[in-house]
C-alpha atoms as a PDB file:
ATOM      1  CA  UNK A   1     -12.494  -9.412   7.202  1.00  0.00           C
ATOM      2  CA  UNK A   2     -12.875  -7.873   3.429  1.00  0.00           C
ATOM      3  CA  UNK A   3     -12.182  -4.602   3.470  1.00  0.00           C
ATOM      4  CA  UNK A   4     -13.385  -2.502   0.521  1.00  0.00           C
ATOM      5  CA  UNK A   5     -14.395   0.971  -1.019  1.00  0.00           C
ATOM      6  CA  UNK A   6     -18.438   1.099   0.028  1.00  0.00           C
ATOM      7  CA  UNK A   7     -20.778   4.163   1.165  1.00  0.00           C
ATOM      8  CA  UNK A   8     -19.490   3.327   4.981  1.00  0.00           C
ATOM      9  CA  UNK A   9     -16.455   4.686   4.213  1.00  0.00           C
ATOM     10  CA  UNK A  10     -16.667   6.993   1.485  1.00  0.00           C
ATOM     11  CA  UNK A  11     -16.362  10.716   1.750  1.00  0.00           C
ATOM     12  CA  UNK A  12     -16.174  13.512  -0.835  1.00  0.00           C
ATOM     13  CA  UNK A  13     -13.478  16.365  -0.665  1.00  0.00           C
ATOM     14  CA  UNK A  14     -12.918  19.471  -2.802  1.00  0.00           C
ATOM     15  CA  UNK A  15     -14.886  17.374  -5.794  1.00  0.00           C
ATOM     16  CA  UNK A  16     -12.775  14.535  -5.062  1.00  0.00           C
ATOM     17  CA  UNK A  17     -13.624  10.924  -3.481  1.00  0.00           C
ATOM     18  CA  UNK A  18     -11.780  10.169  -0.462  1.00  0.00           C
ATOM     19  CA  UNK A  19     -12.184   6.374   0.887  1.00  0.00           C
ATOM     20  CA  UNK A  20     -10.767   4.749   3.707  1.00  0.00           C
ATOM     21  CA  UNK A  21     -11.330   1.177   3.397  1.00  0.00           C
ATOM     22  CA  UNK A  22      -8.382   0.560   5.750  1.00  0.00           C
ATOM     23  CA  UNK A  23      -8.102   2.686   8.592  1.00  0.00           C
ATOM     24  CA  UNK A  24      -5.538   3.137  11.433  1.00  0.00           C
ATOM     25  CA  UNK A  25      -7.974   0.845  13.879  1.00  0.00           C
ATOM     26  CA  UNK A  26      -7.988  -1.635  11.645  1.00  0.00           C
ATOM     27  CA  UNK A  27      -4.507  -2.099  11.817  1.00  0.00           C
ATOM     28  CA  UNK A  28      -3.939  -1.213  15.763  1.00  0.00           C
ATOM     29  CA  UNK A  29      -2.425   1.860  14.097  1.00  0.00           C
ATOM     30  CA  UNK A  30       0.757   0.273  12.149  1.00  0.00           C
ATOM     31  CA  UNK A  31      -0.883   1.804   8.623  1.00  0.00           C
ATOM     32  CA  UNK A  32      -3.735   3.048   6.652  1.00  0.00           C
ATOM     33  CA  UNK A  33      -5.153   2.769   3.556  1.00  0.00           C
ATOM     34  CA  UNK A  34      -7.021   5.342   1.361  1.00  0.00           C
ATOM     35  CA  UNK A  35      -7.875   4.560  -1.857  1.00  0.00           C
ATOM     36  CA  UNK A  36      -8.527   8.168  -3.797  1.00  0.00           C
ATOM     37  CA  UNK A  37     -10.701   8.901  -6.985  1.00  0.00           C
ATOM     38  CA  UNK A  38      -8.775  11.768  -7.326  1.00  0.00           C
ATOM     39  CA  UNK A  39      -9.848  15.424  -9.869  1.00  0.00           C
ATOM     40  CA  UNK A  40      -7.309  17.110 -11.918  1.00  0.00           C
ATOM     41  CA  UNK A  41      -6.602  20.424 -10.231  1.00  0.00           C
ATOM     42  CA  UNK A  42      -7.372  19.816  -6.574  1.00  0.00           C
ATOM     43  CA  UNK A  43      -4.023  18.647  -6.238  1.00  0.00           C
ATOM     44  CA  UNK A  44      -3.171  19.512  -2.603  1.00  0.00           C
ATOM     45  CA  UNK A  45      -0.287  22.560  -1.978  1.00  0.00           C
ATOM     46  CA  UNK A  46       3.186  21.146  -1.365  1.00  0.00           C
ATOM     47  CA  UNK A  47       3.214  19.705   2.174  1.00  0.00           C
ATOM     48  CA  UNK A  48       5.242  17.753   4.234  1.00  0.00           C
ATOM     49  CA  UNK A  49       4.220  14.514   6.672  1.00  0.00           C
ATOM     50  CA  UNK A  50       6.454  14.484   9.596  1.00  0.00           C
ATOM     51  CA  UNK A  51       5.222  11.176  11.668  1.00  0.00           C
ATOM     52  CA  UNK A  52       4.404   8.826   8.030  1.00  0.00           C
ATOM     53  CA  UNK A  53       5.743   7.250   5.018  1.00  0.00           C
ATOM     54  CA  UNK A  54       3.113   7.966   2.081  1.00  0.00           C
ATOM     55  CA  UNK A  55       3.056   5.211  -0.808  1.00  0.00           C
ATOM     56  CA  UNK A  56       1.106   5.825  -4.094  1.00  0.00           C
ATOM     57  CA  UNK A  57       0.395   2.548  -5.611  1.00  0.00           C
ATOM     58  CA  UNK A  58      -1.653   3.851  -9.077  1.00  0.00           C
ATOM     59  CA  UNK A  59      -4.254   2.239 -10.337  1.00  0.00           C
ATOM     60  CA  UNK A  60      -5.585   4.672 -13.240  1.00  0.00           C
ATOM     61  CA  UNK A  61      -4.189   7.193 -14.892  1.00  0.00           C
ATOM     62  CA  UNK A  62      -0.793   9.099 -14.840  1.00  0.00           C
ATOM     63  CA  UNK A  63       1.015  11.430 -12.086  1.00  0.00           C
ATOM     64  CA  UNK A  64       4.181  13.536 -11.958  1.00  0.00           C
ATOM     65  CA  UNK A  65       5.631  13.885  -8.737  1.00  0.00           C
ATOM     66  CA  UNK A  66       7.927  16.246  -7.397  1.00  0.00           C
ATOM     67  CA  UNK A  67      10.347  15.575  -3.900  1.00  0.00           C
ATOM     68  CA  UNK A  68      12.713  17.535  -2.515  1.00  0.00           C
ATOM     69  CA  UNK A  69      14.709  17.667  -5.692  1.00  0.00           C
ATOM     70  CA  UNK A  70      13.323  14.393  -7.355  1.00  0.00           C
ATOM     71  CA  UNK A  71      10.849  14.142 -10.020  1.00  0.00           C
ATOM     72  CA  UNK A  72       9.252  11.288 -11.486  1.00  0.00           C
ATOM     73  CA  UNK A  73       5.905  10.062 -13.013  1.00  0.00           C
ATOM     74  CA  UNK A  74       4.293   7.055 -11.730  1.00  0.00           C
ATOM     75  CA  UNK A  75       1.696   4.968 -14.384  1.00  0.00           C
ATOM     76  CA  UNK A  76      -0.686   2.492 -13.740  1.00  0.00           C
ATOM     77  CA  UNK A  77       1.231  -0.283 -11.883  1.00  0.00           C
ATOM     78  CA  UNK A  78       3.882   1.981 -10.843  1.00  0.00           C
ATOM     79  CA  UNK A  79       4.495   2.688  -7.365  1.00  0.00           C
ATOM     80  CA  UNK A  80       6.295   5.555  -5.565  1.00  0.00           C
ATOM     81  CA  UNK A  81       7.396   6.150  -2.180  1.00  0.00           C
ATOM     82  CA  UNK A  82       7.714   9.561  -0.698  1.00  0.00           C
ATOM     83  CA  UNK A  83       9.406   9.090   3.218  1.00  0.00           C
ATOM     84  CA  UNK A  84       8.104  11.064   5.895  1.00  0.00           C
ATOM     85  CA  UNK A  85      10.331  14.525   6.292  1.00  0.00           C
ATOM     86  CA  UNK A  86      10.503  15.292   2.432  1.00  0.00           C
ATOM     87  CA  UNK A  87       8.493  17.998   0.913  1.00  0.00           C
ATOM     88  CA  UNK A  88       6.080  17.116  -1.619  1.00  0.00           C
ATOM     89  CA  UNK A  89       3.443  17.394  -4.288  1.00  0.00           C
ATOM     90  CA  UNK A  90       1.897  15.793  -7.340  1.00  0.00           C
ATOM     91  CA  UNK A  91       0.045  16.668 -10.548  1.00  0.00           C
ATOM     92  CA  UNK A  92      -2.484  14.689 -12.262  1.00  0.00           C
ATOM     93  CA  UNK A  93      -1.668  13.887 -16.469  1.00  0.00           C
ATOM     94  CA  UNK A  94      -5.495  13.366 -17.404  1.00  0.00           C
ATOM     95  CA  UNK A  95      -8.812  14.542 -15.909  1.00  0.00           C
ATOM     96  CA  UNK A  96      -9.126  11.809 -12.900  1.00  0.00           C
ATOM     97  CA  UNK A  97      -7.019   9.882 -11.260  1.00  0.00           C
ATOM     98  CA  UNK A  98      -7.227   6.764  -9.358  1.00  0.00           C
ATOM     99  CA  UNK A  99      -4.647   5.510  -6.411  1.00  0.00           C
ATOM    100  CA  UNK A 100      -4.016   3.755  -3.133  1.00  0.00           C
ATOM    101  CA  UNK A 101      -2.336   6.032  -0.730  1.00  0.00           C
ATOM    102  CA  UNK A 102      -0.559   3.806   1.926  1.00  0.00           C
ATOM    103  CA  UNK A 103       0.303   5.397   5.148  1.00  0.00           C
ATOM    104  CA  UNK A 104       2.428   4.284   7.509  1.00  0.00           C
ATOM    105  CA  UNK A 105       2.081   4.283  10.336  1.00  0.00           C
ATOM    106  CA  UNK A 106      -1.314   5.051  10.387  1.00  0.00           C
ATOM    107  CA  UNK A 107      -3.054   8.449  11.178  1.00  0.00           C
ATOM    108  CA  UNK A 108      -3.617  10.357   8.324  1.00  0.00           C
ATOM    109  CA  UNK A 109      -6.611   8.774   7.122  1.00  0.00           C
ATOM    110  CA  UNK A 110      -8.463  11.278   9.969  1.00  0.00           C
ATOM    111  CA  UNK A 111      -7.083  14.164   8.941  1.00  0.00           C
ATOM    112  CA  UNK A 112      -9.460  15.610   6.138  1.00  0.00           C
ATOM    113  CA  UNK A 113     -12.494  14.031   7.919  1.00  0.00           C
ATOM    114  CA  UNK A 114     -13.686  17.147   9.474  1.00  0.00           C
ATOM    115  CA  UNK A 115     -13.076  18.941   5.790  1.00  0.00           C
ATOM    116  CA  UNK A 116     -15.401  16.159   4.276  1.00  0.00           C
ATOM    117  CA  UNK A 117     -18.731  15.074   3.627  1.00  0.00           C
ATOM    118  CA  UNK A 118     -19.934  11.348   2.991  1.00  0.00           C
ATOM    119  CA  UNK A 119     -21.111  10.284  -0.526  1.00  0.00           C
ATOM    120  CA  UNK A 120     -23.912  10.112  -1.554  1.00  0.00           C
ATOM    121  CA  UNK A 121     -22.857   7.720  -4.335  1.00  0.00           C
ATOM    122  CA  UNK A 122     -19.749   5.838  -5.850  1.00  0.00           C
ATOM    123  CA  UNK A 123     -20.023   7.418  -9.323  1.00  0.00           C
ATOM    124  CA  UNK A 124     -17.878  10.800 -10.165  1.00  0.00           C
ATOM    125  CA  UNK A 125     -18.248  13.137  -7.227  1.00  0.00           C
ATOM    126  CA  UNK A 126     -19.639  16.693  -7.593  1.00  0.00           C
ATOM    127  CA  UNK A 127     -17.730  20.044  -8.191  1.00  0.00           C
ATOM    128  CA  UNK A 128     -17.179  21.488  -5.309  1.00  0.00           C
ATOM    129  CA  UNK A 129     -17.980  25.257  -5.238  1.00  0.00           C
ATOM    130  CA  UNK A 130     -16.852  25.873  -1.866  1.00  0.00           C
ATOM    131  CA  UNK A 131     -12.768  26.972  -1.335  1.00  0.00           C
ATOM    132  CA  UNK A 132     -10.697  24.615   1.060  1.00  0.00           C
ATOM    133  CA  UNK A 133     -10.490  26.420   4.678  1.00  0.00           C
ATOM    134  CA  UNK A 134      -7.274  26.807   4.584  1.00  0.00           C
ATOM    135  CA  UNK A 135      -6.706  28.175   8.242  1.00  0.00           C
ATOM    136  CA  UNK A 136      -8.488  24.959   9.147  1.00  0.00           C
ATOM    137  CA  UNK A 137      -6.160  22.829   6.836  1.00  0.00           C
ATOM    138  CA  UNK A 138      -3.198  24.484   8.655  1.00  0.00           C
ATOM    139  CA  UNK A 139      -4.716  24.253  12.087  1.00  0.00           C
ATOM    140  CA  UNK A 140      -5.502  20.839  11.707  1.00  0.00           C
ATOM    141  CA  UNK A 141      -2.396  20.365   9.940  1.00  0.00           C
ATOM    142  CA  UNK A 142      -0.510  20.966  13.398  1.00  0.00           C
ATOM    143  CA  UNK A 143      -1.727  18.114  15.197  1.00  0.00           C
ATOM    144  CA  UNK A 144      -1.210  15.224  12.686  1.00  0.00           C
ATOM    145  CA  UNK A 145       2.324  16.325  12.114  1.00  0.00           C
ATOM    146  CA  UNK A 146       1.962  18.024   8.368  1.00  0.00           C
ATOM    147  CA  UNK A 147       3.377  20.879   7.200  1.00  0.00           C
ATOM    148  CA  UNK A 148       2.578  23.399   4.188  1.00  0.00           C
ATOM    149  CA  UNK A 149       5.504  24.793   1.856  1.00  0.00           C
ATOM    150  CA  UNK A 150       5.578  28.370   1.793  1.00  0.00           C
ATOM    151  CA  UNK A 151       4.026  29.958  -1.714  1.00  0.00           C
ATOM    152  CA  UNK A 152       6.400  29.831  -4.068  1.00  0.00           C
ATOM    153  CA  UNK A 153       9.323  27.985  -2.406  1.00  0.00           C
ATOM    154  CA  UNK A 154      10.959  25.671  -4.470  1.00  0.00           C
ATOM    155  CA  UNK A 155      10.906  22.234  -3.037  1.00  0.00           C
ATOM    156  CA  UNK A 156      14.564  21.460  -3.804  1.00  0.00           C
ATOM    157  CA  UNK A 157      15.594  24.301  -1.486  1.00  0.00           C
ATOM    158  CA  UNK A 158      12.985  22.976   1.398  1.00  0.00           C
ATOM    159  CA  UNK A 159      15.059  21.618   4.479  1.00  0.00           C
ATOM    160  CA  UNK A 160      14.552  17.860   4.658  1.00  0.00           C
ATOM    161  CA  UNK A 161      13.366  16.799   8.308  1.00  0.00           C
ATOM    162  CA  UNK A 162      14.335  13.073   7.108  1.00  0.00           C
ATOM    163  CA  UNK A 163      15.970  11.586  10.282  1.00  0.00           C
ATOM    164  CA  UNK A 164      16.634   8.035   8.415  1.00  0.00           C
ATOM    165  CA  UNK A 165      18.282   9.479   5.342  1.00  0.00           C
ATOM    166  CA  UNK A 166      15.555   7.565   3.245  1.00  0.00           C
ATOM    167  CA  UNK A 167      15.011   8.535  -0.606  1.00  0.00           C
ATOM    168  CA  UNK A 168      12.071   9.185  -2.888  1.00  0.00           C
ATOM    169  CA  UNK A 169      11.675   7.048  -5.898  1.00  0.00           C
ATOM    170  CA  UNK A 170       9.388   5.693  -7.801  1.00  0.00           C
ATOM    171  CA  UNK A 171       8.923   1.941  -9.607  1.00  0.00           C
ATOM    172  CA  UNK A 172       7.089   0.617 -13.005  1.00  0.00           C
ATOM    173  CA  UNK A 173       4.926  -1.858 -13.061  1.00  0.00           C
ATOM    174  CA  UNK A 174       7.926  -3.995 -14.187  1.00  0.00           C
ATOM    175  CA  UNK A 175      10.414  -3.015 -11.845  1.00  0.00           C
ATOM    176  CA  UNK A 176      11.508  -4.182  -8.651  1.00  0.00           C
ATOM    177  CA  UNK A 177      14.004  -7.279  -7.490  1.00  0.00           C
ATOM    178  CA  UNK A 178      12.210 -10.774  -9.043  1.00  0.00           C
ATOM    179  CA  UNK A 179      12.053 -13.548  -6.902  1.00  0.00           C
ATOM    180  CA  UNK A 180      10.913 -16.933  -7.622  1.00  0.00           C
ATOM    181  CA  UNK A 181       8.751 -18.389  -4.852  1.00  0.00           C
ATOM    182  CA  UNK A 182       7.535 -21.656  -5.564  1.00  0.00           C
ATOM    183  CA  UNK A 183       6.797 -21.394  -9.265  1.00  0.00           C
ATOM    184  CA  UNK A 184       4.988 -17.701  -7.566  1.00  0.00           C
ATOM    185  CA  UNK A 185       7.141 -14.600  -9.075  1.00  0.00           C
ATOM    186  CA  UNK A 186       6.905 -11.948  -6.425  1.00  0.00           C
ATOM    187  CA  UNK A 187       8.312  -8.366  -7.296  1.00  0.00           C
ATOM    188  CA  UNK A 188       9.565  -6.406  -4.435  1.00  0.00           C
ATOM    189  CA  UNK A 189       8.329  -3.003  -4.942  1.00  0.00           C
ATOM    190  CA  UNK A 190       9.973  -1.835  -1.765  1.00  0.00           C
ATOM    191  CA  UNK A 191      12.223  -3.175   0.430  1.00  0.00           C
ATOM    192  CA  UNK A 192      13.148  -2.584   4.403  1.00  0.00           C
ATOM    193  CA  UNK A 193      15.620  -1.035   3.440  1.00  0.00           C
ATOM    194  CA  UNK A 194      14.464   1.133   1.492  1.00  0.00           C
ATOM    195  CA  UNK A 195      11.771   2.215   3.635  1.00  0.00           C
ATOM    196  CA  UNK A 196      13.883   2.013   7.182  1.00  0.00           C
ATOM    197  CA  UNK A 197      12.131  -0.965   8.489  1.00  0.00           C
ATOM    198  CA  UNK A 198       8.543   0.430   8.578  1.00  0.00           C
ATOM    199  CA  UNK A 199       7.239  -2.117   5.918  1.00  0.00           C
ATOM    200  CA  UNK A 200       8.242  -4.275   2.820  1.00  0.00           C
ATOM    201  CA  UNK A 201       5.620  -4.337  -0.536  1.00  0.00           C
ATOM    202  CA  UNK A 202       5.653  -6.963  -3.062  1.00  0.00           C
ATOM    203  CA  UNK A 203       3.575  -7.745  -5.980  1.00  0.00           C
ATOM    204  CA  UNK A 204       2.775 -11.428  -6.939  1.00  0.00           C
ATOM    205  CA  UNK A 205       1.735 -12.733 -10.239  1.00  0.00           C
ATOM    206  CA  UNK A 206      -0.477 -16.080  -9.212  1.00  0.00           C
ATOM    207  CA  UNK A 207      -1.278 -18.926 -11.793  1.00  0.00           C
ATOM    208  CA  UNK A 208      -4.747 -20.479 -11.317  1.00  0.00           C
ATOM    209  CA  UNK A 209      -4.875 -22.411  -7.956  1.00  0.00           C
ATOM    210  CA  UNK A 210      -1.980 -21.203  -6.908  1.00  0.00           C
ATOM    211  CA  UNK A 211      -1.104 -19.912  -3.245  1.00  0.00           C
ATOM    212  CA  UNK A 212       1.367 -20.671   0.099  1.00  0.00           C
ATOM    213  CA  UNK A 213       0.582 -23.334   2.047  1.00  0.00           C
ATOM    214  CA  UNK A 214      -1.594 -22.180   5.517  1.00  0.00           C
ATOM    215  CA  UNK A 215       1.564 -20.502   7.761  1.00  0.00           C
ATOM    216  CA  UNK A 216       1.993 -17.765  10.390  1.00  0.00           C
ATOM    217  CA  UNK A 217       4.004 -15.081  10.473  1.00  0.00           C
ATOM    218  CA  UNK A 218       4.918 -13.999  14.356  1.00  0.00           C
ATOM    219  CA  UNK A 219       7.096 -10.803  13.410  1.00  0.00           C
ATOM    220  CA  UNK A 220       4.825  -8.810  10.957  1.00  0.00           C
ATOM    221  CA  UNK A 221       0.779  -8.048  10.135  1.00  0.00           C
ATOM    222  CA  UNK A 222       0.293  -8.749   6.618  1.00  0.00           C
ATOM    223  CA  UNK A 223      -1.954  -6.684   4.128  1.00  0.00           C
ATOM    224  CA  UNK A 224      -3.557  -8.329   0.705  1.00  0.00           C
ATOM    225  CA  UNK A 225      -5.192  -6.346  -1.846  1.00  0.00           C
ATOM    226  CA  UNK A 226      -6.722  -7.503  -5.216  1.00  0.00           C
ATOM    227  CA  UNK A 227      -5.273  -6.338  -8.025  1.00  0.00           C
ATOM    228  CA  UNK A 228      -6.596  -8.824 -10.865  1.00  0.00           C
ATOM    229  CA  UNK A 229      -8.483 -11.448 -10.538  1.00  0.00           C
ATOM    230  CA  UNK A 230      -9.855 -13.574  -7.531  1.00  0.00           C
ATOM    231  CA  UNK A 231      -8.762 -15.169  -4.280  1.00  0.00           C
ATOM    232  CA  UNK A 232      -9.892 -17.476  -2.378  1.00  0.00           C
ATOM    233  CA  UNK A 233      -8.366 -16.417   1.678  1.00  0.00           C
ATOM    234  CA  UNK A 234      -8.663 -18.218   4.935  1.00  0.00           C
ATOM    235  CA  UNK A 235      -7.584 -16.366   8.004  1.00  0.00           C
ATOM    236  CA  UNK A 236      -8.187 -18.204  11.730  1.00  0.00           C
ATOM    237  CA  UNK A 237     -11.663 -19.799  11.263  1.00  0.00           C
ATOM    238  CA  UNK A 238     -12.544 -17.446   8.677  1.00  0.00           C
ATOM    239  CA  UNK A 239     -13.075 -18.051   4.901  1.00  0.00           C
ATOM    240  CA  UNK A 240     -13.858 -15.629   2.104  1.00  0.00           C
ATOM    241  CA  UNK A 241     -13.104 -14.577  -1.571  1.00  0.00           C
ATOM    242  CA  UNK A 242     -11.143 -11.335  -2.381  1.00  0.00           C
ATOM    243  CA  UNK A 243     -12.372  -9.278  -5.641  1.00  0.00           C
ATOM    244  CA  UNK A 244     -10.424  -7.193  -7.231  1.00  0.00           C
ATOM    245  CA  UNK A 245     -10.424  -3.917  -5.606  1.00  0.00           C
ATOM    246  CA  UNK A 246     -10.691  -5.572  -1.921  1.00  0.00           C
ATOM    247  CA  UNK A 247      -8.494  -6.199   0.734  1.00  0.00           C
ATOM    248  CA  UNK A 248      -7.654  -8.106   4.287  1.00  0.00           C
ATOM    249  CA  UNK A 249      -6.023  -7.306   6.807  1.00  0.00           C
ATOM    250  CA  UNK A 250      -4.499  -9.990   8.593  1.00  0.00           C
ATOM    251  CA  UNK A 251      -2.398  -9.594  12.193  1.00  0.00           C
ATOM    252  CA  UNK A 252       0.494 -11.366  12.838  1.00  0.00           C
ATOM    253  CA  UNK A 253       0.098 -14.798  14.850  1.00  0.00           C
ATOM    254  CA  UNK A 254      -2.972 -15.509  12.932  1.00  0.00           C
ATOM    255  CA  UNK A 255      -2.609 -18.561  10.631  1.00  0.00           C
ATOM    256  CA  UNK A 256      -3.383 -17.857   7.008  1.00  0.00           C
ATOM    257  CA  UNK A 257      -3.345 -18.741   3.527  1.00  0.00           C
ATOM    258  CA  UNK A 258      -4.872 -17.228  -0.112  1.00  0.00           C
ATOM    259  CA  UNK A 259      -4.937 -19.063  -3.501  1.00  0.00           C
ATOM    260  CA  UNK A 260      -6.123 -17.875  -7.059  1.00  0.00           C
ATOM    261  CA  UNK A 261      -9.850 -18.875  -7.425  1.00  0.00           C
ATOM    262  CA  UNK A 262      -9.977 -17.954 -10.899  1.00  0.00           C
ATOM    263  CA  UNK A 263      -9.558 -19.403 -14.514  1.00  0.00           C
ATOM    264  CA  UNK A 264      -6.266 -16.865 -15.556  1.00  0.00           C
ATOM    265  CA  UNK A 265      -3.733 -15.346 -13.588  1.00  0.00           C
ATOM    266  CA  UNK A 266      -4.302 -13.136 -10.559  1.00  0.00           C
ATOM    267  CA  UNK A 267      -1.996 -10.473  -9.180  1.00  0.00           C
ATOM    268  CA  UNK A 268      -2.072  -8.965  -5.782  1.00  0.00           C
ATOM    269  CA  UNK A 269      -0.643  -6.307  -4.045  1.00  0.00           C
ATOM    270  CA  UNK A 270       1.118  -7.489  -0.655  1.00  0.00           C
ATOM    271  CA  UNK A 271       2.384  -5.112   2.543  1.00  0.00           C
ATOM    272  CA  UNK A 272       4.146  -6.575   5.264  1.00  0.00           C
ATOM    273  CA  UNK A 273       4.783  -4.197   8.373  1.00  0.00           C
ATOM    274  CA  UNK A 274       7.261  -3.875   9.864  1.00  0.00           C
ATOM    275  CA  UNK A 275       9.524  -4.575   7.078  1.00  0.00           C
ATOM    276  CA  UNK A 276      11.794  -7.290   6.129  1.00  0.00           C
ATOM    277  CA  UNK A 277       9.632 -10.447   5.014  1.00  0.00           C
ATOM    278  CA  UNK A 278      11.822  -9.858   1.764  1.00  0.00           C
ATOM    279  CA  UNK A 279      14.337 -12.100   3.566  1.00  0.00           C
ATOM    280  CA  UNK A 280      12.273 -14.847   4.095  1.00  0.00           C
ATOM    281  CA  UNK A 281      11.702 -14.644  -0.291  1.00  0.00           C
ATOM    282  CA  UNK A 282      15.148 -14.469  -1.201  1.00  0.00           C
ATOM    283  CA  UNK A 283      15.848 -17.447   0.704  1.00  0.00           C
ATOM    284  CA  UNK A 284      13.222 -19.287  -0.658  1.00  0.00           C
ATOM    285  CA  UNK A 285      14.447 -17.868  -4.028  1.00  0.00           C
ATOM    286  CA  UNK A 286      17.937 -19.147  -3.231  1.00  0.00           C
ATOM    287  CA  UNK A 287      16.402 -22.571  -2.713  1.00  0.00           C
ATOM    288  CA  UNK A 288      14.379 -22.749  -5.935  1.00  0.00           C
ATOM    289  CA  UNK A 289      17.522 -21.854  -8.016  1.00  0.00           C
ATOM    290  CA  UNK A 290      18.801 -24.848  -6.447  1.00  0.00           C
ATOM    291  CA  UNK A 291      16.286 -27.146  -7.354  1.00  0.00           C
ATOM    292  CA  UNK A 292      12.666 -28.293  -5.540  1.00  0.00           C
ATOM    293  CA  UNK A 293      12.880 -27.709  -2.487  1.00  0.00           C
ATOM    294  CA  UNK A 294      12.552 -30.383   0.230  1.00  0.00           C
ATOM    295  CA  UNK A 295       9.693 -29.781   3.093  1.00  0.00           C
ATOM    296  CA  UNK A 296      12.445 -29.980   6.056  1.00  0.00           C
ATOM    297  CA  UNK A 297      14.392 -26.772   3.707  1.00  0.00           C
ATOM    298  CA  UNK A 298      11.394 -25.110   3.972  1.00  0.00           C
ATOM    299  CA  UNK A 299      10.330 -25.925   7.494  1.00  0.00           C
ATOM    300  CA  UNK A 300      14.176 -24.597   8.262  1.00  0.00           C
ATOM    301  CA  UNK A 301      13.533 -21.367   6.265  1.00  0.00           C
ATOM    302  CA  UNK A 302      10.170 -20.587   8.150  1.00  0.00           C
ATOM    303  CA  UNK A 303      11.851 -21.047  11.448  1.00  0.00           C
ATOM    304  CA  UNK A 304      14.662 -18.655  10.643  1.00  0.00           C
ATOM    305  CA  UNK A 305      12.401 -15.823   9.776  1.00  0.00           C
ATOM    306  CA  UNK A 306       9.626 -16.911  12.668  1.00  0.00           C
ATOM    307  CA  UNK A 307       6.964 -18.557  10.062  1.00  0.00           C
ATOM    308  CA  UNK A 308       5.296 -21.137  11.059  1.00  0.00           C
ATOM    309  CA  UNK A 309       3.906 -24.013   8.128  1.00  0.00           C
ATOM    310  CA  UNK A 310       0.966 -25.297   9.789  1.00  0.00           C
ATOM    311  CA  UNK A 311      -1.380 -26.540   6.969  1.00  0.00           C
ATOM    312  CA  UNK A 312      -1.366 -27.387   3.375  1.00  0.00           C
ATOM    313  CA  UNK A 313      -2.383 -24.909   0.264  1.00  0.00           C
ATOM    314  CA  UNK A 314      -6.223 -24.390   0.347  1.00  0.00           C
ATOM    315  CA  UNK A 315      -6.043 -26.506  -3.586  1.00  0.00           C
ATOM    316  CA  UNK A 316      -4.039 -29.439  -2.826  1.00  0.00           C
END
């Protein structure tokens, strides 16, 4: 089903827009999305998620971030991971700000419900004239597992409460192991590693009707969203076309494929969870330095990693 930001879903916080295209239900609870139109200086106070992994994927505009001891800015393209345990915070560059904050596992797209009203539009929300409740904040703060920094503790001399030993960082648009995937490049923007197992992202750059043959992945859900262009998706018995700026979520055992429906190349954001489908690339990257590869090297692949080809591309 196309998920996408719409007046269902929308909410506005502190003069900020809040969406949650993606929720944890969506997802049986393995991640969320929230895609935020976010206003320079509501920033929220340095905090800390105990039970999620937060991922900024930006889409407009420039932050600097700041965790533990790490700092970084993340541009357009960029993304950066901050692991659950690590204290945080982040400062918008330019009036407004616009981002995907991936959550996983999902939760904490219900925390600032109760804090939030829905919109009445999609344009620029209002000022909001009204302080935060902070007491609430805190309160509420409690039961999803997210802590606030004491004022004026530096976040370099917070304790860490990462049990994984897992790292902040923080990727361009052009960084991140390239694999080659059937003519497909794929840039792994995080790996399992990297985020202990909880999920792998990847972004693809697709030619014009270009896309995987119709497979099914048994071990991990899979998450598309549209970064350029226009895809063409089918998932069980359904069919549909992916804008940019919408996504679909598809569970594992369901068979599925996506090609580029339009004229110039597409790009889409990809987020496999749990993590690891990286594996399955670099093999099929270790093939395709080799030469074309042959269906049964394929089929042999797909069995090692629990994929199943079951169908051709949807342009053959």
């Amino acid at each position: 089903m196309i998920r996408e930001v719409d007046l269902t879903n929308a909410t506005w916080y502190q003069g900020s827009r809040y969406s949650y295209p993606l929720r944890s239900e969506h997802t049986n609870g393995t991640l969320a999305i929230v895609d935020v139109y976010k206003r320079q200086g509501t920033e929220p106070p340095p905090h800390v998620h105990l039970r999620e992994h937060e991922i900024f994927v930006i889409l407009d505009g420039e932050i600097d971030l700041r965790a533990g001891a790490d700092s970084f800015t993340a541009a357009p393209g960029g993304v950066a991971f901050l692991p659950r345990g690590i204290a945080h915070q982040f400062f918008l560059k330019q009036a407004w700000g616009h981002a995907l904050i991936v959550a996983v596992p999902g939760g904490f797209d219900k925390y600032l419900v109760p804090f939030s009203e829905p919109c009445a539009h999609l344009d620029e929300p209002p000022l909001c004239d009204m302080p935060p409740d902070i007491p609430g904040l805190i309160a509420r703060g409690r039961e999803f597992g997210i802590e606030f920094v004491p004022p004026g503790m530096d976040l370099a001399a917070h304790p860490s409460k990462q049990p994984d030993g897992l790292i902040p960082f923080a990727r361009a648009r052009d960084e991140g192991e390239l694999l080659n995937i059937l003519g497909i490049p794929v840039r792994v923007k995080i790996s399992t590693l990297e985020s202990g197992g909880a999920l792998s992202m990847f972004v693809t750059e697709d030619a014009p009707r270009m896309g995987p043959p119709l497979h099914v992945h048994h071990k991990e859900d899979e998450t598309f969203y549209v970064l350029e262009g226009e895809y063409r998706v089918r998932a069980g018995d359904d069919a549909f076309t992916l804008k940019k700026g919408q996504m679909a979520f598809v569970p594992r055992g369901v068979q599925h494929c996506y090609a580029n429906a339009g004229s110039s190349n597409g790009s889409l954001l990809v987020i496999t969870t749990p993590g690891g489908f990286e594996e399955f690339f670099r093999d099929i990257d270790t093939l395709c330095r080799e030469g074309t590869p042959s269906v049964d090297s394929l089929n042999a692949v797909g069995a090692k990693h629990r994929i199943d080809f079951v169908g051709p591309p949807i342009f053959t």
